[in-house]
C-alpha atoms as a PDB file:
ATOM      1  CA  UNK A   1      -2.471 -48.550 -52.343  1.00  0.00           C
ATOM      2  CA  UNK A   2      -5.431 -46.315 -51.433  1.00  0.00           C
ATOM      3  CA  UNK A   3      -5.449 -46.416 -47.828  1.00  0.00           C
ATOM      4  CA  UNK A   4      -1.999 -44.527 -47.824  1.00  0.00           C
ATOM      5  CA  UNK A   5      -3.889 -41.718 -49.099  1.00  0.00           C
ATOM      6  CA  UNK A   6      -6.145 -42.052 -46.189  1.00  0.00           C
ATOM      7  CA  UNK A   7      -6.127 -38.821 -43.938  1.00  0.00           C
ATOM      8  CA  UNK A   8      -6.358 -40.582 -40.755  1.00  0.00           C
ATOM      9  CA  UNK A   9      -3.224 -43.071 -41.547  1.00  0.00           C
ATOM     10  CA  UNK A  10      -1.692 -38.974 -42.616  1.00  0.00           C
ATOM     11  CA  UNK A  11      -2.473 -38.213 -38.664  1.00  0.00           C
ATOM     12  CA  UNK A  12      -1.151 -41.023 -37.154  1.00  0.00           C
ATOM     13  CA  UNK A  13       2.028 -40.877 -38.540  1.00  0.00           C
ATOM     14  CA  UNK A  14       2.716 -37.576 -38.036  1.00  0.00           C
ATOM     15  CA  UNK A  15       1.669 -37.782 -34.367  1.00  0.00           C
ATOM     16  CA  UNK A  16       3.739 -40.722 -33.947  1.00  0.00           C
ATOM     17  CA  UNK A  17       6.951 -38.451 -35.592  1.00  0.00           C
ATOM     18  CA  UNK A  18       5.974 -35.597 -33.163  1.00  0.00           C
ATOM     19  CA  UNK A  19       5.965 -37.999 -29.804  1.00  0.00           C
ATOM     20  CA  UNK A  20       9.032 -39.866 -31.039  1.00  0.00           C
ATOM     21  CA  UNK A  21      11.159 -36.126 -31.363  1.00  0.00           C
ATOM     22  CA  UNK A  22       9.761 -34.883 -27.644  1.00  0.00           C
ATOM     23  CA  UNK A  23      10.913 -38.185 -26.724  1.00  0.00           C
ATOM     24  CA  UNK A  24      14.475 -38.026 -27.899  1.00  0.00           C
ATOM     25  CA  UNK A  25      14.812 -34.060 -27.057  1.00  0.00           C
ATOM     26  CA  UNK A  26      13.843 -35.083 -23.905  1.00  0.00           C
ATOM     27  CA  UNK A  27      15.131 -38.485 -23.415  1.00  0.00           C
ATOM     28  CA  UNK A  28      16.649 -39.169 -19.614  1.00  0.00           C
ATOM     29  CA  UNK A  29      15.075 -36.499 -17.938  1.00  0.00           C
ATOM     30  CA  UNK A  30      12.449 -38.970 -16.660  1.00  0.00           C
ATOM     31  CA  UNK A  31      15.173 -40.721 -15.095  1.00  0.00           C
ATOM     32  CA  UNK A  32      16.629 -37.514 -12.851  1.00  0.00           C
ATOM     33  CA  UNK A  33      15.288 -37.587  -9.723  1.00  0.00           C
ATOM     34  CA  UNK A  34      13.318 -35.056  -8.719  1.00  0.00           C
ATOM     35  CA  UNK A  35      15.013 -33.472  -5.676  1.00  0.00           C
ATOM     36  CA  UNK A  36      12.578 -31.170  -3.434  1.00  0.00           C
ATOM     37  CA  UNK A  37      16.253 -29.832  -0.938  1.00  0.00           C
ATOM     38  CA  UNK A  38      15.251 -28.800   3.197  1.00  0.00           C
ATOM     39  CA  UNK A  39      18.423 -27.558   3.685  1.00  0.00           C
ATOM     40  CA  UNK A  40      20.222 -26.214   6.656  1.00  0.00           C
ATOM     41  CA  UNK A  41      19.549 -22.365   5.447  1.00  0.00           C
ATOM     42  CA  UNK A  42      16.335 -23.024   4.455  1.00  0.00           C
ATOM     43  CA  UNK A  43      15.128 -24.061   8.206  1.00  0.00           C
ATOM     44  CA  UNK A  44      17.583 -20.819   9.639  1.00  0.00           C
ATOM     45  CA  UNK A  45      15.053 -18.797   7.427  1.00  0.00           C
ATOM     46  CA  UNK A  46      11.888 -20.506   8.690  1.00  0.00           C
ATOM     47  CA  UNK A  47      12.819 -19.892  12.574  1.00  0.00           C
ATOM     48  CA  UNK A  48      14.037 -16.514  11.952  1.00  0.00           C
ATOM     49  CA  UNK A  49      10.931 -15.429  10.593  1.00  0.00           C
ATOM     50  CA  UNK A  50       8.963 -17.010  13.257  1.00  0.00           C
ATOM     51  CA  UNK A  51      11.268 -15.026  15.601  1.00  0.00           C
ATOM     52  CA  UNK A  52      10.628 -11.472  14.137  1.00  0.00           C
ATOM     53  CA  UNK A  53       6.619 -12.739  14.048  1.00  0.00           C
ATOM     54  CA  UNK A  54       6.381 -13.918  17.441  1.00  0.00           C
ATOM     55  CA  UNK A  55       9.297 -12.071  19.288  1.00  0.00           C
ATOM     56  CA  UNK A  56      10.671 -15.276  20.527  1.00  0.00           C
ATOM     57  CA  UNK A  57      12.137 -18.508  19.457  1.00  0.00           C
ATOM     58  CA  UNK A  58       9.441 -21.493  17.849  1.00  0.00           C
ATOM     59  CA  UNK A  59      10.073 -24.581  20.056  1.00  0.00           C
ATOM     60  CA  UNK A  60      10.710 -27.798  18.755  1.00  0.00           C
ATOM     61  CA  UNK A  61       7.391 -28.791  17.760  1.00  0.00           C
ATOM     62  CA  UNK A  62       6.272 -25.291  16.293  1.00  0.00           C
ATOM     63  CA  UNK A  63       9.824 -25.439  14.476  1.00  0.00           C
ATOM     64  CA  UNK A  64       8.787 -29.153  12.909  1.00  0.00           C
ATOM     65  CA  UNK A  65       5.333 -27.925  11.647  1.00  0.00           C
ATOM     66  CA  UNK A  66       7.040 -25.084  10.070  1.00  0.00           C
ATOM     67  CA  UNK A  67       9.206 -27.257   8.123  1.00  0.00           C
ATOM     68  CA  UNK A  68       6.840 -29.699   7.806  1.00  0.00           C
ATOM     69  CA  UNK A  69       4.373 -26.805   6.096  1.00  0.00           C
ATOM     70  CA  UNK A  70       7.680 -25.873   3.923  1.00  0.00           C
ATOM     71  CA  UNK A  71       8.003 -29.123   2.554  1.00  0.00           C
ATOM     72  CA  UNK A  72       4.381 -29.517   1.907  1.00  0.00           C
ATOM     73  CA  UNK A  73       4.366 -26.141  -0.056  1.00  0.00           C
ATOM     74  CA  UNK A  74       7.454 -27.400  -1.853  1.00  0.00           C
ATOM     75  CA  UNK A  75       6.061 -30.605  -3.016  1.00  0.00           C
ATOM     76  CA  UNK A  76       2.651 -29.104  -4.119  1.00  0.00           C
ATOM     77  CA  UNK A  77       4.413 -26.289  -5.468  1.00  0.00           C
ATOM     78  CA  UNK A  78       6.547 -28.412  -7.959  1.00  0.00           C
ATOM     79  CA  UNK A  79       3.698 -30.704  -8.632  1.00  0.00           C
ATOM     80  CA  UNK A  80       1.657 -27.412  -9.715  1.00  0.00           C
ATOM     81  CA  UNK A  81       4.750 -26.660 -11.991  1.00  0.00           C
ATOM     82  CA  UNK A  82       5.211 -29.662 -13.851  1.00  0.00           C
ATOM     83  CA  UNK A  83       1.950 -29.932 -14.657  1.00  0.00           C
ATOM     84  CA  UNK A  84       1.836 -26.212 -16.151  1.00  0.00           C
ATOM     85  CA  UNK A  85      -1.058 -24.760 -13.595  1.00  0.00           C
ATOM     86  CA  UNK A  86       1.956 -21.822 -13.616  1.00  0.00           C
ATOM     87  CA  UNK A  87       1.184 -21.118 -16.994  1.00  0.00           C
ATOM     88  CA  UNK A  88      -1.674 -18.772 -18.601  1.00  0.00           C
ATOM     89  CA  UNK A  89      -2.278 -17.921 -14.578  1.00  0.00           C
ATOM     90  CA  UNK A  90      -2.758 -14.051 -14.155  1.00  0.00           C
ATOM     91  CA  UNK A  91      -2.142 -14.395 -10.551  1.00  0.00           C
ATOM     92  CA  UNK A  92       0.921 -16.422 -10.701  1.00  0.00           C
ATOM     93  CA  UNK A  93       2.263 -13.901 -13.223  1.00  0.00           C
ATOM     94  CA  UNK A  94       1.538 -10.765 -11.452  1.00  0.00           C
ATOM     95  CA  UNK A  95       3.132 -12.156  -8.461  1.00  0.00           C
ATOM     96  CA  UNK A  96       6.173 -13.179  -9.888  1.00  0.00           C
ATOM     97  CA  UNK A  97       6.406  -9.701 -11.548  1.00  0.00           C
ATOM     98  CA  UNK A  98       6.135  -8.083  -8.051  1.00  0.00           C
ATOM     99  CA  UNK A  99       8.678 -10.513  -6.725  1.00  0.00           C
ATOM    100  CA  UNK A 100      11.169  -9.249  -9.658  1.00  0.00           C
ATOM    101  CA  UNK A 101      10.277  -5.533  -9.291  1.00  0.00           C
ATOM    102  CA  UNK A 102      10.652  -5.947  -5.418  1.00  0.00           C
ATOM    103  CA  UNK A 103      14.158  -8.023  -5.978  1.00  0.00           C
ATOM    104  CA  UNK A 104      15.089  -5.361  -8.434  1.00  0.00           C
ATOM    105  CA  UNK A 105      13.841  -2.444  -6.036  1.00  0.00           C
ATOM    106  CA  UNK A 106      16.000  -4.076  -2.810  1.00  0.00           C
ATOM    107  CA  UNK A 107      18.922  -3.849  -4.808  1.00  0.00           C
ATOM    108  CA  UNK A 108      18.777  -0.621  -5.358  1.00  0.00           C
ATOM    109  CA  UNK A 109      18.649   0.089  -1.623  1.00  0.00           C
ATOM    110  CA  UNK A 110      21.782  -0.580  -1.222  1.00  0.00           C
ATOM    111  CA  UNK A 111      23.339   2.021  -2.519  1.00  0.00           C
ATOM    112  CA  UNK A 112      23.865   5.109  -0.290  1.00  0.00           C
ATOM    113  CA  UNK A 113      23.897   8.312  -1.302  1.00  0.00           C
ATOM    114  CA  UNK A 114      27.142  10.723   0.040  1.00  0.00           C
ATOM    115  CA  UNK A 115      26.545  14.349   1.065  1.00  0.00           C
ATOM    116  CA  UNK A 116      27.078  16.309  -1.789  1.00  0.00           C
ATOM    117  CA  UNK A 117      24.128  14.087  -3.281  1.00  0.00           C
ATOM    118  CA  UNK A 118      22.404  14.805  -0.730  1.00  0.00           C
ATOM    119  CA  UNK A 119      23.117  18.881  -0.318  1.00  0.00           C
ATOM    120  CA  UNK A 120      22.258  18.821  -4.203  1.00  0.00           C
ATOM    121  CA  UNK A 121      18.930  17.419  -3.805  1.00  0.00           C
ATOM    122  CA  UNK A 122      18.301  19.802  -0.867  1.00  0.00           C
ATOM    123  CA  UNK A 123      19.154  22.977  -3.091  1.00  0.00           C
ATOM    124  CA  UNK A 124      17.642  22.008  -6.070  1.00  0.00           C
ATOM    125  CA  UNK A 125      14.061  21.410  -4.056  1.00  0.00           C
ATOM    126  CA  UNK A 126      13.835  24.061  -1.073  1.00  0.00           C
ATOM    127  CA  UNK A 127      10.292  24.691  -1.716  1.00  0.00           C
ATOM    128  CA  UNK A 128       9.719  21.026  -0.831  1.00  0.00           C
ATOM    129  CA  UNK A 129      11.889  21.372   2.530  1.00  0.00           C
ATOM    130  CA  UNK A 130      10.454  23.963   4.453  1.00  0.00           C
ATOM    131  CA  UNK A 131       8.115  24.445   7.011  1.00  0.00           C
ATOM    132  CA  UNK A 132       3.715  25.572   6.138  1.00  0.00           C
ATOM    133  CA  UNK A 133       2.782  28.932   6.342  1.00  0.00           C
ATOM    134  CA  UNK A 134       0.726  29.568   9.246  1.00  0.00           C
ATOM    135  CA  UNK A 135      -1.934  32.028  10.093  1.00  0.00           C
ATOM    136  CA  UNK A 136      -4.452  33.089  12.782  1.00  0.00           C
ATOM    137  CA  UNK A 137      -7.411  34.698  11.970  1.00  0.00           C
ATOM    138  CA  UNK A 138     -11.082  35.435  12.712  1.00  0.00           C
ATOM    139  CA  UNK A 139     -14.188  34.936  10.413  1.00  0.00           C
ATOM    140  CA  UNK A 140     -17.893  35.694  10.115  1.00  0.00           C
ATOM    141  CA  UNK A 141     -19.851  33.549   8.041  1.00  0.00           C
ATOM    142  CA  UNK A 142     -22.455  34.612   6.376  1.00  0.00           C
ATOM    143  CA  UNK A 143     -25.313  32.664   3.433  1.00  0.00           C
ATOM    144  CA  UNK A 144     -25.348  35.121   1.210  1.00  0.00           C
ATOM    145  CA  UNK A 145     -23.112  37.522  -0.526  1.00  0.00           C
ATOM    146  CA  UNK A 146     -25.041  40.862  -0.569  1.00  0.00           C
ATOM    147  CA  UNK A 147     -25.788  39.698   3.396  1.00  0.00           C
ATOM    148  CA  UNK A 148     -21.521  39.790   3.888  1.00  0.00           C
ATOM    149  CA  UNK A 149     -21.377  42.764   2.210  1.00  0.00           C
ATOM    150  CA  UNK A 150     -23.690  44.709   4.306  1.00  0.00           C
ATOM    151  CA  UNK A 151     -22.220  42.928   7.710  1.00  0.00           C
ATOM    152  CA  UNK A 152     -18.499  44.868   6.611  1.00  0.00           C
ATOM    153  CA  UNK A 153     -20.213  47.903   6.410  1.00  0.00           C
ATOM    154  CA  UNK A 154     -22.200  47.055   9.713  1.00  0.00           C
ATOM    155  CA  UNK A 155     -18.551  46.398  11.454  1.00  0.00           C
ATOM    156  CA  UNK A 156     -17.881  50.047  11.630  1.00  0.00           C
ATOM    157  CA  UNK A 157     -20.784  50.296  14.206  1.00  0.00           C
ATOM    158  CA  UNK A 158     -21.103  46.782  15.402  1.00  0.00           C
ATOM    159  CA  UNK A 159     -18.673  44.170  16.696  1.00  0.00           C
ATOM    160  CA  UNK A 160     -18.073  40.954  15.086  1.00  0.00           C
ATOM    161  CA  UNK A 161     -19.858  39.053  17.494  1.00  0.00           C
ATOM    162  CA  UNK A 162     -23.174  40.656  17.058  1.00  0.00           C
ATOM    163  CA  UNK A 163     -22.660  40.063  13.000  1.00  0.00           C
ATOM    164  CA  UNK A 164     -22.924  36.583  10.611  1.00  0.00           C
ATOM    165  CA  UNK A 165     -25.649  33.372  11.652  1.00  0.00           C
ATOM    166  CA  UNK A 166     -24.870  30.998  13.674  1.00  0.00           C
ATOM    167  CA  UNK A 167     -22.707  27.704  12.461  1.00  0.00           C
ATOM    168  CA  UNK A 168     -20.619  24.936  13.896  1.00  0.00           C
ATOM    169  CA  UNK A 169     -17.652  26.497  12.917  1.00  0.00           C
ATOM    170  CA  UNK A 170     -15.069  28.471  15.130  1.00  0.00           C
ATOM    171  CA  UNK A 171     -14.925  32.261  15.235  1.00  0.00           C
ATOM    172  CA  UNK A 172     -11.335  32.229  15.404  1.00  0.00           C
ATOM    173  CA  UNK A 173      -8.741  29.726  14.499  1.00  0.00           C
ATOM    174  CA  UNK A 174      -4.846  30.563  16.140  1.00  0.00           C
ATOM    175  CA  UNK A 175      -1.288  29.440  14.571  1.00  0.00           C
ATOM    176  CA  UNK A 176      -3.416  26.981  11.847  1.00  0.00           C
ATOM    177  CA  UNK A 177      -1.313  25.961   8.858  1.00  0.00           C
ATOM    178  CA  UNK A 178      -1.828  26.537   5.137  1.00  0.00           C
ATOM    179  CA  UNK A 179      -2.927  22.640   5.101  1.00  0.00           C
ATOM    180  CA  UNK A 180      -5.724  22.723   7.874  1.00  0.00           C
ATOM    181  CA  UNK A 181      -7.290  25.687   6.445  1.00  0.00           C
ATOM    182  CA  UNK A 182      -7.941  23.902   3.292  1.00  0.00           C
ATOM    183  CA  UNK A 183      -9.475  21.391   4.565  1.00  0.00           C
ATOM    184  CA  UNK A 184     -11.569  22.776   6.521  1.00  0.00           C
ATOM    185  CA  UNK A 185     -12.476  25.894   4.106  1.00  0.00           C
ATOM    186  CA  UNK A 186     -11.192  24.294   0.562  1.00  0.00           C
ATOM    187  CA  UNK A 187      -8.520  25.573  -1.327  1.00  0.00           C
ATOM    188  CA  UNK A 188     -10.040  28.675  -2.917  1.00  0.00           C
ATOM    189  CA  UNK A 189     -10.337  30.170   0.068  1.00  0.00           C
ATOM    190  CA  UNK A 190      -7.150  28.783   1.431  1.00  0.00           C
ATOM    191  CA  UNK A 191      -5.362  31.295  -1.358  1.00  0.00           C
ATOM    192  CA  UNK A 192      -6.774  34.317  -0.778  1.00  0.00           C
ATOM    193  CA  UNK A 193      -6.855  34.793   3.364  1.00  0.00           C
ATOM    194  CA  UNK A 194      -2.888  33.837   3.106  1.00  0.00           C
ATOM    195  CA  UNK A 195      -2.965  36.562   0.434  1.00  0.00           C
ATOM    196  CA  UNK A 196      -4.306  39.040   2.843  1.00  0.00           C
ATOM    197  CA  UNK A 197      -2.786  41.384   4.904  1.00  0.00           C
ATOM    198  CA  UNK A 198      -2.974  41.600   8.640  1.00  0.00           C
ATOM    199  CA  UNK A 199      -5.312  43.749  11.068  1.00  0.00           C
ATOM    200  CA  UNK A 200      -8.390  44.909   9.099  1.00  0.00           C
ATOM    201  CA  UNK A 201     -11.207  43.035   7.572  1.00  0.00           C
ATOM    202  CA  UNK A 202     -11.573  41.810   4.327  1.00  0.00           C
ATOM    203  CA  UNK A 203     -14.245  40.147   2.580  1.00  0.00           C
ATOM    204  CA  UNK A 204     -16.223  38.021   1.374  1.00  0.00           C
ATOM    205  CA  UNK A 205     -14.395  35.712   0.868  1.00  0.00           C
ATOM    206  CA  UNK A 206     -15.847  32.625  -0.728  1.00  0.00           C
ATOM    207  CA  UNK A 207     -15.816  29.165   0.731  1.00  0.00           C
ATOM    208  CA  UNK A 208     -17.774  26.019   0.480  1.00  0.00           C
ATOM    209  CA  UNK A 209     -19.972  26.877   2.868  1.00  0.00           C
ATOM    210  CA  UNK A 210     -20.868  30.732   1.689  1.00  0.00           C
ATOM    211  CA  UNK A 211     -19.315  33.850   2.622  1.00  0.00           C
ATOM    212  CA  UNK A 212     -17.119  34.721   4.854  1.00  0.00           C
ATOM    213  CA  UNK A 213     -15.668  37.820   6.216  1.00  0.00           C
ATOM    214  CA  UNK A 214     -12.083  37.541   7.434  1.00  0.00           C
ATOM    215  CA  UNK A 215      -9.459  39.405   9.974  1.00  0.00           C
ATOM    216  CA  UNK A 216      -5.803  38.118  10.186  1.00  0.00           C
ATOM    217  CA  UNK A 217      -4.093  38.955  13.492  1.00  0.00           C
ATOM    218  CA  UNK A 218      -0.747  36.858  12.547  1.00  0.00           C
ATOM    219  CA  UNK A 219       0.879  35.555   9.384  1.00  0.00           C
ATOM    220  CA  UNK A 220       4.202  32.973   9.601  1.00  0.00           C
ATOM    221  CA  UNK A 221       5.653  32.601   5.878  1.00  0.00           C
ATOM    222  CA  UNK A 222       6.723  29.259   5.011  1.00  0.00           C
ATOM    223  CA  UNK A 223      10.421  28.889   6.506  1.00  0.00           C
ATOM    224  CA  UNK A 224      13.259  26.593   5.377  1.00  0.00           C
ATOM    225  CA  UNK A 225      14.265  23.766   7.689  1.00  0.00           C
ATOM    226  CA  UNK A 226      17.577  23.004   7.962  1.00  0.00           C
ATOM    227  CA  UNK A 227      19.517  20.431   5.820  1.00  0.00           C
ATOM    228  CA  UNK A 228      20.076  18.387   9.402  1.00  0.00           C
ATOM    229  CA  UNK A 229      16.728  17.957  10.148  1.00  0.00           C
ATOM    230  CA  UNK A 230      15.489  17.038   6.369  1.00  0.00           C
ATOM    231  CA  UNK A 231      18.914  14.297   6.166  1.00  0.00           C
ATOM    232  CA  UNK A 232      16.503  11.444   6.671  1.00  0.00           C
ATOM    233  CA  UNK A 233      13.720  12.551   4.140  1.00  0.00           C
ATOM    234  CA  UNK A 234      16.451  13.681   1.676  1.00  0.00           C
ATOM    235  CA  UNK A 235      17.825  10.170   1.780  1.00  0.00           C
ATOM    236  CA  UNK A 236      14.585   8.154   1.170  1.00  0.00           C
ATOM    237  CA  UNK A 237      13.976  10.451  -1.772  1.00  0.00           C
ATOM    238  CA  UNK A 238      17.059   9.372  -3.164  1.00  0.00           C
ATOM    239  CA  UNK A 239      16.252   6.108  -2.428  1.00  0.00           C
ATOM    240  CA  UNK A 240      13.551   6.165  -4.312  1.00  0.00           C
ATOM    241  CA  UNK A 241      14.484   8.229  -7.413  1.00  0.00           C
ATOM    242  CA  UNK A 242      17.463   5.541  -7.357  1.00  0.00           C
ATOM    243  CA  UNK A 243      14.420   2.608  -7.395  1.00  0.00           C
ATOM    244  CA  UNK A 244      12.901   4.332 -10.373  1.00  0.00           C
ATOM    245  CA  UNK A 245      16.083   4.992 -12.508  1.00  0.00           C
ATOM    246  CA  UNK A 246      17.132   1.327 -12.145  1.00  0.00           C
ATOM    247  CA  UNK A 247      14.437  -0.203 -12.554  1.00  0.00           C
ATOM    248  CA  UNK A 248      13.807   1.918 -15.871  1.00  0.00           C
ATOM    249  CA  UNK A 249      17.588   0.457 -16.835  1.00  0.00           C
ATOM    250  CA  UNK A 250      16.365  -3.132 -15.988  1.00  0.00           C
ATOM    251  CA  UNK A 251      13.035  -2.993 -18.322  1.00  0.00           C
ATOM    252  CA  UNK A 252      15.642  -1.866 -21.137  1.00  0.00           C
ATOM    253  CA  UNK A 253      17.833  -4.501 -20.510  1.00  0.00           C
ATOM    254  CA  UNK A 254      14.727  -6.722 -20.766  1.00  0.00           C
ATOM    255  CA  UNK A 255      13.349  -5.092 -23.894  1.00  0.00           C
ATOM    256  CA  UNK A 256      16.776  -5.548 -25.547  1.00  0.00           C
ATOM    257  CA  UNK A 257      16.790  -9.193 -24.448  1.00  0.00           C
ATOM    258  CA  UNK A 258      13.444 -10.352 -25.421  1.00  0.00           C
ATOM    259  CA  UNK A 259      11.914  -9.885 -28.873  1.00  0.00           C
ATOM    260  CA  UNK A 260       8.712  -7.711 -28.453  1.00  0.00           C
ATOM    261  CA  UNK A 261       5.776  -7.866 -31.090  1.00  0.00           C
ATOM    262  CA  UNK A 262       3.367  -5.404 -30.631  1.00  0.00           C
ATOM    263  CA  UNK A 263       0.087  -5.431 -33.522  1.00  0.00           C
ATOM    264  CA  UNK A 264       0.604  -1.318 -35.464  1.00  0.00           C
ATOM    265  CA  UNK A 265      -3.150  -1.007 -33.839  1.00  0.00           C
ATOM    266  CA  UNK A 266      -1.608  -1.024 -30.150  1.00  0.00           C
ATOM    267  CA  UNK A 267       1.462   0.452 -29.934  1.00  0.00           C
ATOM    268  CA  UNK A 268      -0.068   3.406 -28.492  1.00  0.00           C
ATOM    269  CA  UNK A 269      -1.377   1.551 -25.818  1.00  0.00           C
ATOM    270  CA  UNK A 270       1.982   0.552 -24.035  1.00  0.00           C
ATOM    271  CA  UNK A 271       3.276   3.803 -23.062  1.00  0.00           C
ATOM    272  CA  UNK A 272       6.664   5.182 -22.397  1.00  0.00           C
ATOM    273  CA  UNK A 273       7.620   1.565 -22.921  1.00  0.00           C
ATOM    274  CA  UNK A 274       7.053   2.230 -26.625  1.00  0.00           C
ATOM    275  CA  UNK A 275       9.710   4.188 -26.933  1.00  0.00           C
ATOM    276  CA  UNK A 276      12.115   1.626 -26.146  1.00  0.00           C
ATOM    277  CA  UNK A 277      10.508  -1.516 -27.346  1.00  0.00           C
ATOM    278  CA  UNK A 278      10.299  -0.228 -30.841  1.00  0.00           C
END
């Protein structure tokens, strides 16, 4: 009786138990056929696509290899999936994650939003619906700052175009929003010439280049556009803050649906999620 307290004989039997369960779970599914469907709507799809592609319809023979290269995909596709190349695949799972978000995302596109949505989102946000300040203005550019400082003084004797060294930049920039001076000066000195008042100079003021002294002629203020001609940005913000709301009520849904075990040493690590998860 000592071989049945033989390890290996231990193995054996307990493998054989373990195939003989999967077996019986799974007993008749090898005898389902496995149906790969080309269906009607399926070959609508393919030509349509082609159509908005190619801006006309495929012909016969373009149509077959599309189908053709449908069912191919299909077949490799399921092969792929049966033998579990889906599984432990980062790129597989990413993509079906986008596919979800993006199926979860066009849903919530189709919801519109009605006008009082809309006129409440405009109110709320003016400062985010109105037109850039504007300003034209002259400037001097000088290296240094004690250099600037002398050319003001020298501007009650000189004019401007005697002063300041020569630089690719323009003397004088007309009707030039709050956005273009920025980039072409950075924003310190963005904030402080649309601080400054009109007519005189000021200076220096400081840019990335060096030093600058400065003479507005014209200031616009920012200006409010009207609710008409914001409608169609209005609505796309919606759109989106709709997008971002449900798919923050999806994740829940998922969190309360799936058991999630996260180690004490990561929690941290998930986010905002971790408020919901746990």
């Amino acid at each position: 009786m000592r071989w049945l307290k033989e390890p290996l004989l231990h193995f054996l039997l307990a493998g054989g138990l373990l195939f003989a369960t999967y077996a019986w779970i799974n007993q008749g599914e090898d005898n389902e056929p496995r149906v790969v469907r080309i269906s009607e709507a399926e070959v609508n799809w393919l030509r349509e696509t082609w159509t908005r592609q190619w801006s006309r319809q495929p012909d016969e023979q373009e149509l077959r290899g599309l189908v053709t290269g449908y069912l191919k995909e299909g077949l490799l596709a399921r092969e792929a999936q049966e033998l579990g190349l889906n599984e432990n695949d980062t790129v597989v799972r990413r993509r079906l994650a986008q596919k979800m978000e993006f199926l979860v995302k066009d849903t919530a596109r189709l919801a519109e939003p009605d006008e009082a949505e809309l006129r409440r989102l405009y109110d709320d946000n003016r400062a985010r619906y109105q037109t850039l300040a504007r300003i034209s203005f002259a400037q001097i550019y000088f290296r240094s700052e004690p250099a600037a400082l002398q050319g003001l003084e020298d501007l009650a004797t000189h004019s401007a175009a005697e002063l300041g060294y020569p630089t690719l930049m323009e003397r004088d920039y007309t009707d030039t929003d709050e956005q273009t001076v920025t980039s072409l000066f950075g924003p310190d000195f963005a904030e402080a010439l649309f601080a400054l008042e009109p007519g005189t100079w000021h200076g220096p003021v400081t840019s990335g280049y060096g030093f600058h002294l400065v003479r507005i002629s014209e200031h616009q203020a920012a200006q409010p556009r009207p609710f008409d001609e914001v409608r169609s940005q209005l609505t796309e913000e919606w759109h989106r803050a709709q997008q971002a709301r449900i798919t923050e009520q999806f994740l829940a849904g998922l969190l309360k649906k799936y058991n999630v075990v996260v180690d004490e040493s990561v929690k941290s690590l998930i986010g905002p999620l971790a408020e919901m998860a746990l």
